[in-house]
Protein backbone atom coordinates (compact mmCIF):
# COMPACT_ATOMS: atom_id res chain seq x y z
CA UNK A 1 -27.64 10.19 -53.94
CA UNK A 2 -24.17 10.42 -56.56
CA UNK A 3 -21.06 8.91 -54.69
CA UNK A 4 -19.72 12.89 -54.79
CA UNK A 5 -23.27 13.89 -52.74
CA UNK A 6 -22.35 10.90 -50.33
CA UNK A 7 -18.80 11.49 -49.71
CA UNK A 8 -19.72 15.12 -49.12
CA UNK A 9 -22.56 14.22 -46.59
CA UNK A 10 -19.56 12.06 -45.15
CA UNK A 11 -17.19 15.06 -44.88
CA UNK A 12 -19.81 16.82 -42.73
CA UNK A 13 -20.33 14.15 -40.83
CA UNK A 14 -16.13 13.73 -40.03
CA UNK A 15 -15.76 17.33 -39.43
CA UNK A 16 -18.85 17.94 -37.33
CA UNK A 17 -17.14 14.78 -35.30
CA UNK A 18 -14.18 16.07 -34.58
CA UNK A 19 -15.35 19.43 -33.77
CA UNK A 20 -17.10 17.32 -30.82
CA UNK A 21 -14.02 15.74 -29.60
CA UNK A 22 -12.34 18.85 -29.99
CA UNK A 23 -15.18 20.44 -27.75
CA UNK A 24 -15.39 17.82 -25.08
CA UNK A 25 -11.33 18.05 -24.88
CA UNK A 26 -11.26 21.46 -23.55
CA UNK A 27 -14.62 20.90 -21.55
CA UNK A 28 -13.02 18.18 -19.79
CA UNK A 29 -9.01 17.61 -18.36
CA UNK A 30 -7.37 15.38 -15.50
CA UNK A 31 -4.24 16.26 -14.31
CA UNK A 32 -2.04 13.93 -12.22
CA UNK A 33 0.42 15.29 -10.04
CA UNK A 34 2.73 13.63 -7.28
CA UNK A 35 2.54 15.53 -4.17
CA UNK A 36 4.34 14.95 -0.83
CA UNK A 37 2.05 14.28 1.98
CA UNK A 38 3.01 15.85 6.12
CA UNK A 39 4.88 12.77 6.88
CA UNK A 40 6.80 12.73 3.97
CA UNK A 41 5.42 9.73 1.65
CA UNK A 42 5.01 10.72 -1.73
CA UNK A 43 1.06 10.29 -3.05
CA UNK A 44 -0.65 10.54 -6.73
CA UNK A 45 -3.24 13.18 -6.70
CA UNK A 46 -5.64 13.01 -9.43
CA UNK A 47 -7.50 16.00 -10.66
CA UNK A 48 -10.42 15.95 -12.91
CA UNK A 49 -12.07 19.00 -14.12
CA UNK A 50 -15.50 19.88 -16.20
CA UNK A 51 -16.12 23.03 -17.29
CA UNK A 52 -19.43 22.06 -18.64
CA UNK A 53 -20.70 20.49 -15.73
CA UNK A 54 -18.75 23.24 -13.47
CA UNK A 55 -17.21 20.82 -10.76
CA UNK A 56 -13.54 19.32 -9.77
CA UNK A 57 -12.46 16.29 -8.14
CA UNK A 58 -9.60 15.72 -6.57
CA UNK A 59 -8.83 11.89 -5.61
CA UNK A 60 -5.64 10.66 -3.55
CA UNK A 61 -4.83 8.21 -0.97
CA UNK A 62 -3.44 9.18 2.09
CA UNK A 63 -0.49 7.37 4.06
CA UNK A 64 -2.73 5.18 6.13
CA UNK A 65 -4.98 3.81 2.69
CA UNK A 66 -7.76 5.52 3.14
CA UNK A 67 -8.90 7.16 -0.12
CA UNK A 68 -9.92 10.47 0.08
CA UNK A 69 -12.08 12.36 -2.46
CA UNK A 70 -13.35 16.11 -2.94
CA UNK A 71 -15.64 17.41 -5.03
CA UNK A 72 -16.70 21.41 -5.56
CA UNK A 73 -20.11 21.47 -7.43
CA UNK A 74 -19.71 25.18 -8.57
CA UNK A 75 -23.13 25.52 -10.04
CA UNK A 76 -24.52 24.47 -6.23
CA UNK A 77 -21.88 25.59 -4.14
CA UNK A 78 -21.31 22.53 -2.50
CA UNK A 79 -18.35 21.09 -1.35
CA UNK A 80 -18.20 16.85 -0.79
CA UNK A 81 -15.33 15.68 1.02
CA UNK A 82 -15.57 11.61 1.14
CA UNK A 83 -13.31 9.13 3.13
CA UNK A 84 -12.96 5.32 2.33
CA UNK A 85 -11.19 3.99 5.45
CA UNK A 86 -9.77 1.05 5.43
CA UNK A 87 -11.22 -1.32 9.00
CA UNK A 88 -8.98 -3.16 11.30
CA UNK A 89 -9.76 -6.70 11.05
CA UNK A 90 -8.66 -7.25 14.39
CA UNK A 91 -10.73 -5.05 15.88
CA UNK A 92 -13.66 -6.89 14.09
CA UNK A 93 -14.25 -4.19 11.56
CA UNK A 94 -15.90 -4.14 8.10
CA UNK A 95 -13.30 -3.83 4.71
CA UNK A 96 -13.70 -0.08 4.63
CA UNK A 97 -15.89 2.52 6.28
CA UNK A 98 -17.67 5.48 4.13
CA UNK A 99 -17.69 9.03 5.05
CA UNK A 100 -18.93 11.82 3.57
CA UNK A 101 -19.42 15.31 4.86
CA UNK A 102 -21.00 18.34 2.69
CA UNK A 103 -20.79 21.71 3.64
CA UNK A 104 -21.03 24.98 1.79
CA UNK A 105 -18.72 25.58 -1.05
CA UNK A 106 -17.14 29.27 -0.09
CA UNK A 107 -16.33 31.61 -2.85
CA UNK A 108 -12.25 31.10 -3.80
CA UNK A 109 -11.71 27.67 -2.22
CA UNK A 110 -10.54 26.47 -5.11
CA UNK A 111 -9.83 27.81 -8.84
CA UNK A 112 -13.01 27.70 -11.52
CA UNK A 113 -13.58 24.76 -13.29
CA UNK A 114 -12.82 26.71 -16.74
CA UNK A 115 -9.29 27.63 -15.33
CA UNK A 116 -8.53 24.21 -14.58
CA UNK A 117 -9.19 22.56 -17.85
CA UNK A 118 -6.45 24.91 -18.81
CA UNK A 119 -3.89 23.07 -16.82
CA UNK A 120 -1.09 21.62 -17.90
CA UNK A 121 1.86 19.59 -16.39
CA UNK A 122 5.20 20.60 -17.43
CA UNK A 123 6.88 18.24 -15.38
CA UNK A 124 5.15 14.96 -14.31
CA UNK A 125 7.86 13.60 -12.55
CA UNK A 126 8.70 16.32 -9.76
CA UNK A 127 6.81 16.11 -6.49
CA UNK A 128 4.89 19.01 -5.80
CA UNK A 129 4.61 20.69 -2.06
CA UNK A 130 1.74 23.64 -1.63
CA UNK A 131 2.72 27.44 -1.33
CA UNK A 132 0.28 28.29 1.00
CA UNK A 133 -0.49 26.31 4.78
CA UNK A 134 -4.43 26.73 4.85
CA UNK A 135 -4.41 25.45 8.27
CA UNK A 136 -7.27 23.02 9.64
CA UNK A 137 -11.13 23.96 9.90
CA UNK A 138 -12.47 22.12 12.57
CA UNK A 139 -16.14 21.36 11.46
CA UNK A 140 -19.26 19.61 14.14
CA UNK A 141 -21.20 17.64 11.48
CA UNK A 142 -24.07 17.44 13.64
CA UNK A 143 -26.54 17.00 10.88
CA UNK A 144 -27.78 13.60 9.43
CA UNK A 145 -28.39 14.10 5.46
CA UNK A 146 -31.04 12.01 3.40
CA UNK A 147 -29.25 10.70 0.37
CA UNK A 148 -31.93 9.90 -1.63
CA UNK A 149 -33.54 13.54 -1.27
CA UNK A 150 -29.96 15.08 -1.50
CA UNK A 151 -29.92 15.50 -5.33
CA UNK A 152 -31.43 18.61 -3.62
CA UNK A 153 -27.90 20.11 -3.03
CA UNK A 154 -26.16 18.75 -5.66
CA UNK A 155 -26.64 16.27 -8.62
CA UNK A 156 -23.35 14.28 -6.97
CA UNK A 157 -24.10 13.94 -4.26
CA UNK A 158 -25.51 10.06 -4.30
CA UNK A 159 -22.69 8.90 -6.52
CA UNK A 160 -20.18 9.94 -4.48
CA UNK A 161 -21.59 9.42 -0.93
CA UNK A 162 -23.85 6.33 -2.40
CA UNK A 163 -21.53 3.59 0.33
CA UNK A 164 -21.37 6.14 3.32
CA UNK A 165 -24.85 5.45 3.49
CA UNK A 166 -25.55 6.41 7.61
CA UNK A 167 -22.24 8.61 7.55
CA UNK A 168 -23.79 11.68 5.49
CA UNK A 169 -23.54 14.92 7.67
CA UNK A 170 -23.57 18.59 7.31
CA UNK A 171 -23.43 21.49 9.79
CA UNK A 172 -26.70 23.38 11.08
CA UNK A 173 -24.88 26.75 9.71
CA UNK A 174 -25.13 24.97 6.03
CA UNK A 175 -28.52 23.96 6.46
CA UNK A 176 -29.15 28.02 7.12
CA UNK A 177 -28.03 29.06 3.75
CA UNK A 178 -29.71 26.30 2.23
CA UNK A 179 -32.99 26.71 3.43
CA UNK A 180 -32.63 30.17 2.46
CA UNK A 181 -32.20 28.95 -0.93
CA UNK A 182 -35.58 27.08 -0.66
CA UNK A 183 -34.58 23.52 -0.25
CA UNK A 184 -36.77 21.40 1.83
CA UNK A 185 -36.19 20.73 5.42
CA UNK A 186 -37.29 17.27 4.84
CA UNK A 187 -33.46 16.49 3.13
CA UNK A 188 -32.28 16.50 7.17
CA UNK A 189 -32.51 14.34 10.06
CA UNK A 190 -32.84 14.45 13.37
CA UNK A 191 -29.94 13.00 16.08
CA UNK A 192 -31.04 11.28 18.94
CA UNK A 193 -32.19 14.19 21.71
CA UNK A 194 -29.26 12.32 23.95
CA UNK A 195 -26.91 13.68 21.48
CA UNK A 196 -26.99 17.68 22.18
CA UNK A 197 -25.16 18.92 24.99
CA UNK A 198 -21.52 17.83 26.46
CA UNK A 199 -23.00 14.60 27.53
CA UNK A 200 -21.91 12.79 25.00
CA UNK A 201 -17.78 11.63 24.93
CA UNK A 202 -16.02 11.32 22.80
CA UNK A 203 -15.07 7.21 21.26
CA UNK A 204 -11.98 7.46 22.65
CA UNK A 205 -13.40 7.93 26.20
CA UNK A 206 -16.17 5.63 25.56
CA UNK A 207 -15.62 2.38 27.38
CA UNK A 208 -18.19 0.21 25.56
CA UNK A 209 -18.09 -0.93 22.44
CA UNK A 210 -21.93 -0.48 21.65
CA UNK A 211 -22.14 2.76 23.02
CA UNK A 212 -23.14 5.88 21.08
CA UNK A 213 -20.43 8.54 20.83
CA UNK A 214 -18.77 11.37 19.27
CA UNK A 215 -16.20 10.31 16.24
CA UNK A 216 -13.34 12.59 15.44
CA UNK A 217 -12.09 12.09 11.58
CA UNK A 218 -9.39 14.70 10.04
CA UNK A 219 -7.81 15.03 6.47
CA UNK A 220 -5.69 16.81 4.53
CA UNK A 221 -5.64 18.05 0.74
CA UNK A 222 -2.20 18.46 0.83
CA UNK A 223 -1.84 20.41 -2.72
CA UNK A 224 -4.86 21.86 -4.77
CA UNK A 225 -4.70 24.86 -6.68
CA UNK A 226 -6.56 27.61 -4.42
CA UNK A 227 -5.75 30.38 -6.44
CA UNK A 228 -5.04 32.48 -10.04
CA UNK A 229 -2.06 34.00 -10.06
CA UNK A 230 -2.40 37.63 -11.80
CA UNK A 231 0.80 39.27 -13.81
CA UNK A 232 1.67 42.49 -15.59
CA UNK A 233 3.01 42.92 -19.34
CA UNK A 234 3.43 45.73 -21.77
CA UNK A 235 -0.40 46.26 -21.48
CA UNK A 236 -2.34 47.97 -18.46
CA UNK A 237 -4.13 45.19 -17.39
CA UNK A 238 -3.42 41.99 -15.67
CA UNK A 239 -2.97 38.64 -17.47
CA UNK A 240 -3.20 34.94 -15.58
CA UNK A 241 0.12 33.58 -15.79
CA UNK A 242 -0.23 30.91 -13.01
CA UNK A 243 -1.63 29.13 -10.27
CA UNK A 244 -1.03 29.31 -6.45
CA UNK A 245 -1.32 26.12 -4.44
CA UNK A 246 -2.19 25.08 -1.24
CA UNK A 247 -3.16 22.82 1.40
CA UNK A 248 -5.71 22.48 4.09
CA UNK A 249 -6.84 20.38 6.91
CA UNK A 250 -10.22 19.11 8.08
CA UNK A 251 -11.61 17.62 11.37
CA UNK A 252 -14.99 16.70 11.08
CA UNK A 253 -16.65 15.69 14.55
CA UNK A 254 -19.58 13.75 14.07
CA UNK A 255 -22.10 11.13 16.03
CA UNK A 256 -22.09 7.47 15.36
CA UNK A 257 -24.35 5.19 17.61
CA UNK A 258 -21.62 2.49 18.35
CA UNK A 259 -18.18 3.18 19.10
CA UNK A 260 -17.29 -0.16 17.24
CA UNK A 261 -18.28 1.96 13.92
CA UNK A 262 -15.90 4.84 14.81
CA UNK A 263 -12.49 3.23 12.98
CA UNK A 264 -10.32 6.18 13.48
CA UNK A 265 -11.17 7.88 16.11
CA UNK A 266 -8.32 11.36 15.94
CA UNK A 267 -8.56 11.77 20.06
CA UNK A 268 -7.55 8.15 20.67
């Protein structure tokens, strides 16, 4: 091959490169924003989106430490909401606890993946409170999940809830819609029998340690953007021209066999 073949082949080569990059640049995006959390400390979201892939993550830690992280696997719809809390060595506590509850990801939770690529961040510096009050869904994760069969529901599953280990739960309504979809019962577990019923307290009534009880964890995503804002130019039809944001609550109830592994208990 003449140098002038060689340095051609190189050419393609360089273009076809950055083509790629170019490619995986608006596949991919994070966007970090500062957002004001409910008791008025200021907290760095971090938002991550793939278009390819077709999920977001959003990442922040909350007042008290605990990292929280959400995930909405749009190809699956499934929603992951994981909790790293941070122990209480005095109480004799591990560093952190896992949780992670999945649930059904519900048609405009949150924008598409493709529409958040798009994002940009005019001004970094400003802290950022939602639009829109969401309120707080009050979920009963009653429903052990097996992480190693859970690549079932979604691919990301088992890296993201791969420490909560014994603290993967979903809802019997989920488990409806996904059996429906034809995926094995086999991915659930059972609860103890002792479990069902309003036998069980709550941790925070629980007067022994070692007792099995019913945990009480609740979040917030204090700023996420829920929706596409729609406007009107010279033309008939509607252009995006924005986002809407918003926040939204969680309280997951859920079963843990000692009280000494329920580390924030919301009732006590």
């Amino acid at each position: 091959m003449c140098p002038r073949e060689i340095s051609a082949a190189s050419l393609r080569v360089s273009l076809a490169v950055v083509a790629l990059l170019l490619w995986m640049s608006a596949a991919a995006s994070e966007l970090k924003v500062l957002v004001r959390l409910s008791g008025g400390q200021i907290t760095q979201e971090v938002l991550e989106a793939d278009s390819e892939r077709d999920i977001i993550t959003l990442e922040f830690k909350q007042a008290d430490g605990a990292l929280i992280t959400f995930l909405a696997d749009f190809k699956r719809h499934v929603k992951i909401l994981r909790a790293l809390v941070l122990g209480e060595p005095e109480r004799g506590q591990t560093q952190y606890q896992a949780l992670c509850f999945i649930t059904v990801l519900d048609h405009g939770e949150i924008i598409p993946s493709e529409a958040m690529v798009r994002l940009r961040q005019k001004n970094p510096h400003v802290v950022r409170t939602a639009e829109e009050n969401r309120g707080v869904e009050q979920m009963s994760m009653n429903v052990p999940v097996n992480l190693t069969l859970s690549w079932q529901l979604s691919s990301h599953i088992h890296n993201v809830c791969r420490d909560a280990r014994d603290f993967v739960y979903t809802r019997k309504d989920d488990i409806k819609h996904w059996l429906e979809k034809g995926v094995e019962g086999s991915i659930f577990e059972e609860l103890p029998q002792k479990t069902e019923g309003p036998g069980l307290q709550s941790c925070s009534s629980t007067a022994g340690p070692w007792q099995p009880c019913m945990c009480s964890y609740t979040l917030r995503l204090e700023w996420y953007p829920c929706m596409l804002k729609y406007c009107r130019g010279h033309g008939s039809s509607p252009y995006k021209c924005g986002i809407r944001s918003c926040s939204k609550g969680y309280r997951f109830d859920f079963y843990t066999p000692h009280k000494q592994l329920c580390m924030r208990d919301e009732d006590g």
